[in-house]
C-alpha atoms as a PDB file:
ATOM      1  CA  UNK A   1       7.701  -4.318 -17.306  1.00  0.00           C
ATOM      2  CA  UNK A   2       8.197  -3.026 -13.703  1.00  0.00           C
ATOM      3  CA  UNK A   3      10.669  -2.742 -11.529  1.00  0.00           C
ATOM      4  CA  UNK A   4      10.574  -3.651  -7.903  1.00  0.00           C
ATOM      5  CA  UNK A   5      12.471  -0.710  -5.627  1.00  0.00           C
ATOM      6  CA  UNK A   6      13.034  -1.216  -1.694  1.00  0.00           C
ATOM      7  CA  UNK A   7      11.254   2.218  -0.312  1.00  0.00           C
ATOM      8  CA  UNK A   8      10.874   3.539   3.169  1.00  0.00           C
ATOM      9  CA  UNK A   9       7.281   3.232   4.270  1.00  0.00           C
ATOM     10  CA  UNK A  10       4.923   4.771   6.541  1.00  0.00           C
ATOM     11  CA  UNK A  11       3.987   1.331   7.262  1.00  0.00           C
ATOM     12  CA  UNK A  12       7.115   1.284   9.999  1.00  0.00           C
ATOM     13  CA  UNK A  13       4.006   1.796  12.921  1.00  0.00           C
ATOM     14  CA  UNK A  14       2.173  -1.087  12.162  1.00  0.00           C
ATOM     15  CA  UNK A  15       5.549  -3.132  11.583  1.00  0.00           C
ATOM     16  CA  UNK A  16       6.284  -1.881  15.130  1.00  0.00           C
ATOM     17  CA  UNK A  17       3.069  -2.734  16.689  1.00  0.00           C
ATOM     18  CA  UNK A  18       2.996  -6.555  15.739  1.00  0.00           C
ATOM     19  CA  UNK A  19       6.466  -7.149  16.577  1.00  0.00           C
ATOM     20  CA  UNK A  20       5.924  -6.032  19.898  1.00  0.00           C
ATOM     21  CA  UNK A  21       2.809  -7.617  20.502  1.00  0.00           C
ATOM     22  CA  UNK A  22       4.335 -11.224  19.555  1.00  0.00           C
ATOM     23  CA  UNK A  23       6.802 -10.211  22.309  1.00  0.00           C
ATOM     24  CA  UNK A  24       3.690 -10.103  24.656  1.00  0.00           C
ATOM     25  CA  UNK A  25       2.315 -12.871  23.322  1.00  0.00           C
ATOM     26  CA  UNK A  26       5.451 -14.793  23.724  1.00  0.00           C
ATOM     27  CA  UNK A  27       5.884 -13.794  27.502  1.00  0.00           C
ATOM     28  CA  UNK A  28       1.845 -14.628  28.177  1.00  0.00           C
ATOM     29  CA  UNK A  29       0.263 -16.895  30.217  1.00  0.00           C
ATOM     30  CA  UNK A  30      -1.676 -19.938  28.208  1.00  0.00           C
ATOM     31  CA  UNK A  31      -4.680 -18.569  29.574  1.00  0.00           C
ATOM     32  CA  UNK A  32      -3.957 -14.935  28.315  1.00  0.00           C
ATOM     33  CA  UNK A  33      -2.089 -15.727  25.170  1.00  0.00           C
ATOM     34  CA  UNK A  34      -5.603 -15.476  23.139  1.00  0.00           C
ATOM     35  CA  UNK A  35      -6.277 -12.235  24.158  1.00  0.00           C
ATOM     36  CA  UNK A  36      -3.252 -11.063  23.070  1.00  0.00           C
ATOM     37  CA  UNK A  37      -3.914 -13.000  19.873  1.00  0.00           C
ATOM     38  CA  UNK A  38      -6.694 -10.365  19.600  1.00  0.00           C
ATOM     39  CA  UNK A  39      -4.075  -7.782  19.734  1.00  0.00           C
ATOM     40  CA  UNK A  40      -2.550  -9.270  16.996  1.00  0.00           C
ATOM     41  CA  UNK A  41      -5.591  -9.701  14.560  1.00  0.00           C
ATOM     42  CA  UNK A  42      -6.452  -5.332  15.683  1.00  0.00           C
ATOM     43  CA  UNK A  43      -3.480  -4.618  14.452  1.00  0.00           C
ATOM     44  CA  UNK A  44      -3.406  -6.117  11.221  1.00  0.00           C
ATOM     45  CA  UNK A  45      -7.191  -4.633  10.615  1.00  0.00           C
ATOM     46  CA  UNK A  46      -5.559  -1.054  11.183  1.00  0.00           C
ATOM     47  CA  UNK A  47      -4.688   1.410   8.818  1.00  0.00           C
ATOM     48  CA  UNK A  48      -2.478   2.008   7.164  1.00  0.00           C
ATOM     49  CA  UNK A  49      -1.594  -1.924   7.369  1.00  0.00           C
ATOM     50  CA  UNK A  50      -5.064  -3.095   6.841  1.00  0.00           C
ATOM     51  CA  UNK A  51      -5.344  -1.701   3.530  1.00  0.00           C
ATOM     52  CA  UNK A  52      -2.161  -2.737   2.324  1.00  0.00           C
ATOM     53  CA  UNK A  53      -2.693  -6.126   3.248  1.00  0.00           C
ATOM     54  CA  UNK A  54      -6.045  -6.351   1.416  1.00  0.00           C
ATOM     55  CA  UNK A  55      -4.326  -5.043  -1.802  1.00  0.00           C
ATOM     56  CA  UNK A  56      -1.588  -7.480  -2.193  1.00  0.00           C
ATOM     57  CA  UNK A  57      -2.717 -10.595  -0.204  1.00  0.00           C
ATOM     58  CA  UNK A  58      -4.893 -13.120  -2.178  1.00  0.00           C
ATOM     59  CA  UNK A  59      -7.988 -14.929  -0.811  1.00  0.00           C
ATOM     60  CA  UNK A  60      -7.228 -17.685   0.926  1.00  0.00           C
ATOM     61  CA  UNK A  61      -8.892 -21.059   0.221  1.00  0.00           C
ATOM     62  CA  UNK A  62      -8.613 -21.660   4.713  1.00  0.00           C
ATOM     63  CA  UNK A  63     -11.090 -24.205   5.227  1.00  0.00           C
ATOM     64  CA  UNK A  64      -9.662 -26.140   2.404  1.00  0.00           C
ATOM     65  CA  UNK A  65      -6.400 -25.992   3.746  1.00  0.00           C
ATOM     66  CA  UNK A  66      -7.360 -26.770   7.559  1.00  0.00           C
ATOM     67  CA  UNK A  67      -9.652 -29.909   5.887  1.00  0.00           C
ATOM     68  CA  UNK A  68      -6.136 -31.760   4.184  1.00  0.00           C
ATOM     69  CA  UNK A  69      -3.694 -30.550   7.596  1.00  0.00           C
ATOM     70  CA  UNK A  70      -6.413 -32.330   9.764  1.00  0.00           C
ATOM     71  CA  UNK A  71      -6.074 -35.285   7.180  1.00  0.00           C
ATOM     72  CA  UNK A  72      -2.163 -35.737   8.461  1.00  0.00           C
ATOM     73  CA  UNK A  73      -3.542 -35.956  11.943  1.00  0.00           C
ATOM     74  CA  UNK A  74      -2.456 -39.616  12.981  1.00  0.00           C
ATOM     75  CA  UNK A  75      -2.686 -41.505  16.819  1.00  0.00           C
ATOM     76  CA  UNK A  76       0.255 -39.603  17.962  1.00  0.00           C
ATOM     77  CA  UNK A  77       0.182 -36.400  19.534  1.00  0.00           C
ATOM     78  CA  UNK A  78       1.533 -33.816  17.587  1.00  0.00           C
ATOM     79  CA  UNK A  79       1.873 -35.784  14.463  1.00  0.00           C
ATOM     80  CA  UNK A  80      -0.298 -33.503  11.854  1.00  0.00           C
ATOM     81  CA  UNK A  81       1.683 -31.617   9.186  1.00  0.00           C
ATOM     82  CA  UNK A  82       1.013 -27.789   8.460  1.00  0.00           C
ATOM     83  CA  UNK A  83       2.313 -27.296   4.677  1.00  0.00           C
ATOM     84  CA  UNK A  84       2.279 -23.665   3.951  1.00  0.00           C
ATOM     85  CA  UNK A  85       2.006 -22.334   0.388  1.00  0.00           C
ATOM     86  CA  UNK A  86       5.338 -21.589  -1.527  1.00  0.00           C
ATOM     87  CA  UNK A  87       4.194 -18.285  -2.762  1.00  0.00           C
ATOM     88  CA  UNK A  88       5.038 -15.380   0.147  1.00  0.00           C
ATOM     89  CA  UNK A  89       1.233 -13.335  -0.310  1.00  0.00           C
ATOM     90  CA  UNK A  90      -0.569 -16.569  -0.141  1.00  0.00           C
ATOM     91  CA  UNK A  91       1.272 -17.801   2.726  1.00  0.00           C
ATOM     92  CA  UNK A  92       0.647 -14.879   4.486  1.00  0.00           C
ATOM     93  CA  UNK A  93      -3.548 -14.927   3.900  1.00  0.00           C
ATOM     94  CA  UNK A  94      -3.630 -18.622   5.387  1.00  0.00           C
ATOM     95  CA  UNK A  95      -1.475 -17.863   8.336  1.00  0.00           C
ATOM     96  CA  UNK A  96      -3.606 -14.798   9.188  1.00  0.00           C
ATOM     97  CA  UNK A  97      -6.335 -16.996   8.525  1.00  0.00           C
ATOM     98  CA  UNK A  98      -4.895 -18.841  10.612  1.00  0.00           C
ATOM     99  CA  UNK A  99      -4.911 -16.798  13.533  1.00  0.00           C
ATOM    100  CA  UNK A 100      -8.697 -15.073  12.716  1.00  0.00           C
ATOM    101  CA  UNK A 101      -9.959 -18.714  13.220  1.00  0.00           C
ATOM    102  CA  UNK A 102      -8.143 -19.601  16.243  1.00  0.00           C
ATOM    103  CA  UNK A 103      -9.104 -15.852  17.594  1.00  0.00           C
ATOM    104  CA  UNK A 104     -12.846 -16.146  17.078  1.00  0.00           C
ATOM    105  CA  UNK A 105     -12.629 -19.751  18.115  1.00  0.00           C
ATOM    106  CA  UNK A 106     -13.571 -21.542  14.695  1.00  0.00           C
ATOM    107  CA  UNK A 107     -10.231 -23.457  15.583  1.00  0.00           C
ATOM    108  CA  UNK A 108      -9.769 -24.250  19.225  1.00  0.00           C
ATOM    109  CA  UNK A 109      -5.902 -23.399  19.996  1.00  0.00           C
ATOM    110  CA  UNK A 110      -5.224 -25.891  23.002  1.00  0.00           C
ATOM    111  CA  UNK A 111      -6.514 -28.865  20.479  1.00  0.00           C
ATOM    112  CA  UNK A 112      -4.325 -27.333  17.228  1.00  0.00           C
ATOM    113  CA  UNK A 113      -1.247 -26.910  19.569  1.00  0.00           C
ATOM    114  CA  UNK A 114      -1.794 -30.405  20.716  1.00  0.00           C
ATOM    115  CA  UNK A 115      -2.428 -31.873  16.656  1.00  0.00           C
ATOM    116  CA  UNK A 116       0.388 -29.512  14.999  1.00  0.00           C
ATOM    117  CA  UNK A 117       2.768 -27.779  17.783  1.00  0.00           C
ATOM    118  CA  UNK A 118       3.299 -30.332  20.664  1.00  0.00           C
ATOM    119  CA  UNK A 119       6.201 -29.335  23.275  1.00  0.00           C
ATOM    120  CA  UNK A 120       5.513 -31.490  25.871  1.00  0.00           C
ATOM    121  CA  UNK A 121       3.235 -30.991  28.857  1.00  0.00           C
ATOM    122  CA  UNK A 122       4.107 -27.210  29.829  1.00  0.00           C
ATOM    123  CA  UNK A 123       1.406 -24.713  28.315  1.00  0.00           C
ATOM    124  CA  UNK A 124       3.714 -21.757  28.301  1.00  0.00           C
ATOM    125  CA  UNK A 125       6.237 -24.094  25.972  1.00  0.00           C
ATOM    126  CA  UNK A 126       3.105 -24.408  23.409  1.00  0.00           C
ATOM    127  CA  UNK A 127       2.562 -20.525  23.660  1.00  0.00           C
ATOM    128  CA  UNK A 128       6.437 -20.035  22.735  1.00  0.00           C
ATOM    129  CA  UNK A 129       6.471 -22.409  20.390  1.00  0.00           C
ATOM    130  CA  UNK A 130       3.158 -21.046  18.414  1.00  0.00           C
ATOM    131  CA  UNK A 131       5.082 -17.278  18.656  1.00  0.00           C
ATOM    132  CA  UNK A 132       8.905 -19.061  16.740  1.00  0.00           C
ATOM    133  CA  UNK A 133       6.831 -21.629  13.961  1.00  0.00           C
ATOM    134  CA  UNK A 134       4.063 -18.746  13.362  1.00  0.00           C
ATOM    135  CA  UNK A 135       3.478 -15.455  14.562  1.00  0.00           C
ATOM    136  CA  UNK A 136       7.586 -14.681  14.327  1.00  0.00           C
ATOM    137  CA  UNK A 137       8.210 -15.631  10.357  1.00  0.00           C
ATOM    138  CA  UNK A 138       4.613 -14.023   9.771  1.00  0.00           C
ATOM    139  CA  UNK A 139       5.749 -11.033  10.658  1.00  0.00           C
ATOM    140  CA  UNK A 140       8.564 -11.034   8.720  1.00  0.00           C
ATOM    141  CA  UNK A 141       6.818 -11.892   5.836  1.00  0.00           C
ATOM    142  CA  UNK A 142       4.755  -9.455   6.145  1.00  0.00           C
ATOM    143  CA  UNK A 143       7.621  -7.184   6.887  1.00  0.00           C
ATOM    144  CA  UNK A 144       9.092  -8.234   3.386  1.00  0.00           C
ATOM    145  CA  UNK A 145       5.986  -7.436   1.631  1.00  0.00           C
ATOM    146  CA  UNK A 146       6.200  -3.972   2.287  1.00  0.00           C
ATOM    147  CA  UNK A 147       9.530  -3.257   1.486  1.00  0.00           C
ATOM    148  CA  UNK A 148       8.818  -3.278  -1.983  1.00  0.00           C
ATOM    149  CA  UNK A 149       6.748  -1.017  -4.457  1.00  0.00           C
ATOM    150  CA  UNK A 150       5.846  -1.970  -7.967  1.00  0.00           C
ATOM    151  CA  UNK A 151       6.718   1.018  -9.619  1.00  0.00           C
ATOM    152  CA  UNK A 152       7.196   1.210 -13.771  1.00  0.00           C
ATOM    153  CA  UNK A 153      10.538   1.973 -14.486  1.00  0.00           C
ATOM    154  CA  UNK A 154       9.521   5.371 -16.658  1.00  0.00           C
ATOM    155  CA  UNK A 155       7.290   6.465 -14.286  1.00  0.00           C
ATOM    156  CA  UNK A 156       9.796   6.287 -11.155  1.00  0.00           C
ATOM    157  CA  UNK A 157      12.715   7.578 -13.115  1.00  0.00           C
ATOM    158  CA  UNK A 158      10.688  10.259 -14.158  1.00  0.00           C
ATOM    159  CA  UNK A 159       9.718  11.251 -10.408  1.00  0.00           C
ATOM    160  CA  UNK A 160      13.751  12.003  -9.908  1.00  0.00           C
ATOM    161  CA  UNK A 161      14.198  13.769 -12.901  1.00  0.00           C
ATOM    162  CA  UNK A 162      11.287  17.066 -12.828  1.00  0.00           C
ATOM    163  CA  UNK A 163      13.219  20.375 -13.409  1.00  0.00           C
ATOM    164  CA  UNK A 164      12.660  22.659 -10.761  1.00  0.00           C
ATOM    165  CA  UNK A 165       9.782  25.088 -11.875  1.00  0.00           C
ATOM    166  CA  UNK A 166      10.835  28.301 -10.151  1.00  0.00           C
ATOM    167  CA  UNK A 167       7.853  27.982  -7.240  1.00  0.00           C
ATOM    168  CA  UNK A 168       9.026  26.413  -4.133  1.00  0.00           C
ATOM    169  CA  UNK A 169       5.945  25.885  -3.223  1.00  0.00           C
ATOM    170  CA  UNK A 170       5.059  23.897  -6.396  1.00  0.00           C
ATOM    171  CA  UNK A 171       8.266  22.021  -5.880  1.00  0.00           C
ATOM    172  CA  UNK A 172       7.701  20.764  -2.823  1.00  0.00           C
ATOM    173  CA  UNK A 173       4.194  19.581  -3.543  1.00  0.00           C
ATOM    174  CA  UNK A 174       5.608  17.874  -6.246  1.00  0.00           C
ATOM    175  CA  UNK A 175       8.445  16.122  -4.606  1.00  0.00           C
ATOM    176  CA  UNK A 176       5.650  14.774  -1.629  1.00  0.00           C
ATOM    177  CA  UNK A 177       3.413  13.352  -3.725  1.00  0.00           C
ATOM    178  CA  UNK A 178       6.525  11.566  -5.461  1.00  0.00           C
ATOM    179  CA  UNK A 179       7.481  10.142  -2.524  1.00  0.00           C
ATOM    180  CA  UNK A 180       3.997   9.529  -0.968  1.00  0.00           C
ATOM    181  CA  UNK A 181       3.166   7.221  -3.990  1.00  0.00           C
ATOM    182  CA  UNK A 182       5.711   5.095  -3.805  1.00  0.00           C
ATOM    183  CA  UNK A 183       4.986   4.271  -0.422  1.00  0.00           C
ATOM    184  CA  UNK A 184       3.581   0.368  -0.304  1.00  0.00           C
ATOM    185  CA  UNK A 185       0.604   1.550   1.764  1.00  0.00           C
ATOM    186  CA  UNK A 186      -2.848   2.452  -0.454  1.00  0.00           C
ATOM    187  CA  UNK A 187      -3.801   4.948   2.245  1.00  0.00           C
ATOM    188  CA  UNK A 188      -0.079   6.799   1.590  1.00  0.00           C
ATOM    189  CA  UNK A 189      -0.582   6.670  -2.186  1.00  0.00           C
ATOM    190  CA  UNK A 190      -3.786   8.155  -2.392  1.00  0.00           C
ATOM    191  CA  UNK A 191      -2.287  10.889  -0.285  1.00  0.00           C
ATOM    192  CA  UNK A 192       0.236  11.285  -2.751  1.00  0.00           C
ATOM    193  CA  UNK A 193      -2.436  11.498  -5.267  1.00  0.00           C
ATOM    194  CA  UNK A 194      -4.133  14.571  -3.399  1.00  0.00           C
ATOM    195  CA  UNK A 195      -1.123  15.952  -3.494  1.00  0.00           C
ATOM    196  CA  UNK A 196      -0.376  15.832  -7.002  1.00  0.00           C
ATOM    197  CA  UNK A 197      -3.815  17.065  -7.694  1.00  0.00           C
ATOM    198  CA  UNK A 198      -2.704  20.154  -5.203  1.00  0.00           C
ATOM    199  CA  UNK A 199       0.349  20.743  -7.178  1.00  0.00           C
ATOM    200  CA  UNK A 200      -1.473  21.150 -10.486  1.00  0.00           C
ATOM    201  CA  UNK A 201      -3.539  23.611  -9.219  1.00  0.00           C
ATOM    202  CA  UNK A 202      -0.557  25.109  -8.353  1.00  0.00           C
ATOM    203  CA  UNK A 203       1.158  24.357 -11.948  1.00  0.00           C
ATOM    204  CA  UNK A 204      -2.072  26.399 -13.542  1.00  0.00           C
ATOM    205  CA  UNK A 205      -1.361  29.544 -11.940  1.00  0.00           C
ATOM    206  CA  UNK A 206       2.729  29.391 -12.350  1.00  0.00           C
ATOM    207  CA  UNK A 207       2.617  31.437 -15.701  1.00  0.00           C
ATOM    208  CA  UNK A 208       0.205  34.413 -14.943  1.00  0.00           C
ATOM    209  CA  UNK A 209      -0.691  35.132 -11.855  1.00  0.00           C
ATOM    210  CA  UNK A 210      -4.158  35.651 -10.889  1.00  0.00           C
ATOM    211  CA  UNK A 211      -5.732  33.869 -14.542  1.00  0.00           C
ATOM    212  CA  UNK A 212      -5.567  30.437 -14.262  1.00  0.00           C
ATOM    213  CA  UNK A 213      -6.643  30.030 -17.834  1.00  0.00           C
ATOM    214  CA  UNK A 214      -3.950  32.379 -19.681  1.00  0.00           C
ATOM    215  CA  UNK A 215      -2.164  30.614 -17.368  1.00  0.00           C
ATOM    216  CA  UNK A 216      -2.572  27.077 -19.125  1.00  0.00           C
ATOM    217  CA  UNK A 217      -2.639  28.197 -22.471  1.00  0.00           C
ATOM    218  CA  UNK A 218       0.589  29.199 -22.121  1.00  0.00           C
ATOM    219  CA  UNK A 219       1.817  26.148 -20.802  1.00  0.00           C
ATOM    220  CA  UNK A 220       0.313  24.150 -23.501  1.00  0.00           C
ATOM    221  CA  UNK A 221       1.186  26.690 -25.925  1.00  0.00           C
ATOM    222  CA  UNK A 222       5.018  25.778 -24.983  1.00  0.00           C
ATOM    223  CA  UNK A 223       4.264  22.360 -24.779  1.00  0.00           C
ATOM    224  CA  UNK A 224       3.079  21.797 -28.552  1.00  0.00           C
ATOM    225  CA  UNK A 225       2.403  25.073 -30.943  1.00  0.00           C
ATOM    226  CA  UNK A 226       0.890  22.348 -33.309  1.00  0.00           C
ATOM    227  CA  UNK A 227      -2.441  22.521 -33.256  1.00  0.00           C
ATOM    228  CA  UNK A 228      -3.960  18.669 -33.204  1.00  0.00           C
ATOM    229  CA  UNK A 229      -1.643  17.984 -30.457  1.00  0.00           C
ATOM    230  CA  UNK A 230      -2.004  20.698 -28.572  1.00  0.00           C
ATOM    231  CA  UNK A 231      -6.170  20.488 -28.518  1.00  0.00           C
ATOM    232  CA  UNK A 232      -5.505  16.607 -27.464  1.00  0.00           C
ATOM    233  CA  UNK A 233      -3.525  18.586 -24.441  1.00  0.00           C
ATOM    234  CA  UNK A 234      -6.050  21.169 -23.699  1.00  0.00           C
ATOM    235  CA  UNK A 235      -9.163  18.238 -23.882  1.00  0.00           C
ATOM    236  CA  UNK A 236      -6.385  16.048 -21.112  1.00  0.00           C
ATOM    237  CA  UNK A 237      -6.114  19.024 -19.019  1.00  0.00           C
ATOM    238  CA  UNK A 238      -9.692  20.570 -19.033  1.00  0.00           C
ATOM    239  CA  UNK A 239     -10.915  16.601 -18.199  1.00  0.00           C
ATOM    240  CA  UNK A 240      -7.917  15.912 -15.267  1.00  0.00           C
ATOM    241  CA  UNK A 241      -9.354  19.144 -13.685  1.00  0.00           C
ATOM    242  CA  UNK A 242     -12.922  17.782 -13.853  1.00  0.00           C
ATOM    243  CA  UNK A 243     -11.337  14.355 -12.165  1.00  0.00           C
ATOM    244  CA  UNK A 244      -9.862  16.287  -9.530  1.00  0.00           C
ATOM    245  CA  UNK A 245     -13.215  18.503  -9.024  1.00  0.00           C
ATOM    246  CA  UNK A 246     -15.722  14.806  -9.323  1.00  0.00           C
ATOM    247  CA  UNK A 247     -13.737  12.245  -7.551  1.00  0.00           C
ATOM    248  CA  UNK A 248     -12.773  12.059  -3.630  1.00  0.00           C
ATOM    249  CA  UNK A 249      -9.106  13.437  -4.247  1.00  0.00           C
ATOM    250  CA  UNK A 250      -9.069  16.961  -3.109  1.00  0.00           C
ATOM    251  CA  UNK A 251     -12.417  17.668  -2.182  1.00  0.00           C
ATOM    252  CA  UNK A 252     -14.564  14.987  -0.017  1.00  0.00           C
ATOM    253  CA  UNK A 253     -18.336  15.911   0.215  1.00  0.00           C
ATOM    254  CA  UNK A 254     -20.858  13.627  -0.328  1.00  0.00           C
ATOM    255  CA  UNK A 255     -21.347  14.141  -4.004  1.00  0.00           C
ATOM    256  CA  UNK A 256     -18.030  13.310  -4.593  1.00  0.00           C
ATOM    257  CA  UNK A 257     -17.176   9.756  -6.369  1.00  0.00           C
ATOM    258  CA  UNK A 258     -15.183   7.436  -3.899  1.00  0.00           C
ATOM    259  CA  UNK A 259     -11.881   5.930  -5.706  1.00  0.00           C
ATOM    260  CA  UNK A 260     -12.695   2.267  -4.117  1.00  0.00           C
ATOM    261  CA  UNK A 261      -9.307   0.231  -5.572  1.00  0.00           C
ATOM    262  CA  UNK A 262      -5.764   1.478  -4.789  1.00  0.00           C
ATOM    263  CA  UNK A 263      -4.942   0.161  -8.729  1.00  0.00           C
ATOM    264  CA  UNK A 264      -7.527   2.892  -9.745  1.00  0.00           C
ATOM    265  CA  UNK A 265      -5.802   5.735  -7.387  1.00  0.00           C
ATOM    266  CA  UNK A 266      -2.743   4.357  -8.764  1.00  0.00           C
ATOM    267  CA  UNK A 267      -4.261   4.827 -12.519  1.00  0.00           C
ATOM    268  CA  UNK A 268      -4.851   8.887 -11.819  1.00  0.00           C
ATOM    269  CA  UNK A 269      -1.694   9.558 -10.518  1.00  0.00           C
ATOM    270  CA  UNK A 270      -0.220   8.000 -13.705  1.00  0.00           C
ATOM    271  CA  UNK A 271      -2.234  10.070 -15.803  1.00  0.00           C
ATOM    272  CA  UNK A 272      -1.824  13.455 -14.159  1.00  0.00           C
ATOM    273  CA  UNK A 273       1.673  13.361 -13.661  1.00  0.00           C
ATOM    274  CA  UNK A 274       2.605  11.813 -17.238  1.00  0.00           C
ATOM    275  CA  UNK A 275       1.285  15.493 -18.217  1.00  0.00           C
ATOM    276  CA  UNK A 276       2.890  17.793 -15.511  1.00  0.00           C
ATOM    277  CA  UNK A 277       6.138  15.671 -16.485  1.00  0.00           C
ATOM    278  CA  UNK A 278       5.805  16.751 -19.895  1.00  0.00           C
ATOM    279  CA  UNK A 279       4.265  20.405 -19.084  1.00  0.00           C
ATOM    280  CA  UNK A 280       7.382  20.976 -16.672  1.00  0.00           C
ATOM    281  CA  UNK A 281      10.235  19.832 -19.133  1.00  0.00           C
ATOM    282  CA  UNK A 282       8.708  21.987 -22.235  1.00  0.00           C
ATOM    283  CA  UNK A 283       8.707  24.710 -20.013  1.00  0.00           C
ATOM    284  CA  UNK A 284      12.235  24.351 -19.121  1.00  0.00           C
ATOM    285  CA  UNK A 285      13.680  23.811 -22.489  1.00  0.00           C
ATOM    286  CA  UNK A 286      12.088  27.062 -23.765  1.00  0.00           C
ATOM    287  CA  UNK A 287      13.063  29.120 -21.181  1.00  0.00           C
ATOM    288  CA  UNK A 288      16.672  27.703 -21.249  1.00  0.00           C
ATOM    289  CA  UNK A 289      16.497  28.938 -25.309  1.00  0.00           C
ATOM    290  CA  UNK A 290      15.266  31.720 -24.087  1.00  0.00           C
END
C-alpha cells in the first residue's frame, strides 16, 4: 500500500508561470491570443514541469476524442459537446492535447470556438471564455497533481525517524535528499538520489577516518555479527557503491549509464536508503549500550 502525502514542491515556478500566462492570455487580443497559447504549451515542455507531467499523465487517445466531439456538432452554432474524461491525469493529457493541436494548427481555434465555445459575436468574449471552460480548471488540475507524492508508508516514516549520526555534515545530506525525493517533480527526486548517494560516501568514512573500508566493516560488523547476514550486507554495500560509480547519479561522463524512468531513480533510492536506515539505527543502539 501507499500513502498519498501533500508536499511542498519545487514545482511552485512552473505553477507560477502558467497561471500568469492564462492571465495574458485572458487580457489578449483574438489575434494575439495564439501566441500566447504558445506560451502556454513552452511552459508545460519546461523542466522541472515537463518531466513531471510525462511521468504521471497517460497517453491520450486525442484524435479519437476530437472524432466523437465533432460527432455532437449539429446546425446550430455552438451546439457540439466537449465530454472530458472522469479520471483527473487523463483529463489533463486531452486538454493539453487540446491546446498542442490548436497551437500547431491541427485544430483551427476560431472554427472550435465557434463549434464548442460560442459567446456571441465579440472575439475577445471567445478568448475569455476559452481561458474560464479550459486553460483556468487545467491549471488547477494540474496544480492538484502535484500536490501529492506517492510515497510507501515505511519508507516516508522512516525518512523522519534517522538518528542523528554525530556528522553534521552527513546529517544534512541526509535530511536533503529526504526531502528532495519526495518532491512530485522526477528532476527533484533524482537530485535527491545524488544526494543520498553523497551521503553514503559520507556514511563510509564516519567510523575511521581516512579508511573507508575499516570504515564499513565496522558498520556492518554492528549491524549483524552473524556471519550469513552480514556477507548478504557486505555483497549490498560493495554492489550499491558500484551503482553509484556505473550509473549517472554522482558522476556524469559519457560512460556512465543514464537512469531513463523516474520509477527506476525512484527504485535506487529505495534500495540505498533501506540500508543506511538500518546501518544508522544499529549504530545507534550499540553506542547507546555502550
Amino acid at each position: 500500500m501507499t500513502e498519498m502525502t501533500s508536499l511542498a514542491t519545487t514545482l511552485g515556478a512552473s505553477l507560477r508561470d502558467l497561471e500568469e500566462t492564462v492571465s495574458d492570455f485572458r487580457d489578449a487580443s483574438f489575434q494575439s491570443s495564439e501566441s500566447v497559447l504558445k506560451r502556454f504549451i513552452h511552459h508545460l515542455d519546461e523542466e522541472p514541469l515537463a518531466g513531471f507531467l510525462k511521468a504521471v499523465l497517460p497517453v491520450p487517445d486525442f484524435d479519437g476524442w476530437h472524432a466523437k466531439a465533432r460527432s455532437t456538432i449539429g446546425s446550430m452554432v455552438g451546439s457540439g459537446a466537449l465530454e472530458w474524461p472522469p479520471s483527473r491525469p487523463e483529463r489533463v493529457a486531452m486538454q493539453v492535447a487540446l491546446c498542442r493541436a490548436i497551437s500547431n494548427k491541427t485544430v483551427r481555434f476560431l472554427e472550435f470556438l465557434h463549434n464548442f465555445m460560442y459567446t456571441g459575436s465579440d472575439l475577445a468574449g471567445h478568448v475569455d471564455g476559452f481561458a474560464t471552460k479550459l486553460l483556468n480548471p487545467l491549471v488547477r488540475d494540474i496544480t492538484r497533481l502535484t500536490e501529492f507524492r506517492t510515497v510507501p508508508p515505511v519508507l516516508f516514516e522512516a525518512m523522519g525517524t534517522l538518528p542523528p549520526s554525530g556528522d553534521h555534515i552527513l546529517d544534512a545530506l541526509l535530511e536533503d535528499a529526504s526531502k528532495k525525493f519526495k518532491d512530485a517533480a522526477p528532476k527533484s527526486r533524482a537530485e535527491g538520489t545524488e544526494k543520498l548517494w553523497d551521503a553514503w560516501e559520507r556514511l563510509k568514512s564516519i567510523e575511521v577516518l581516512g579508511n573507508k573500508r575499516m570504515s564499513v566493516a565496522r558498520l556492518l560488523e554492528r549491524c549483524s555479527p552473524e556471519p550469513t547476514f552480514r556477507a548478504l550486507l557486505e555483497a549490498e554495500a560493495r554492489e550499491l557503491t558500484q551503482i553509484g560509480n556505473s550509473f549517472h547519479i554522482r558522476h556524469f561522463e559519457t560512460d556512465k549509464v543514464t537512469i531513463s524512468e523516474p520509477e527506476q531513480n525512484d527504485y535506487l533510492f529505495h534500495r540505498l536508503f533501506a540500508l543506511m536506515h538500518l546501518l544508522l539505527f544499529s549504530r545507534g543502539r550499540n553506542q547507546g549500550a555502550a
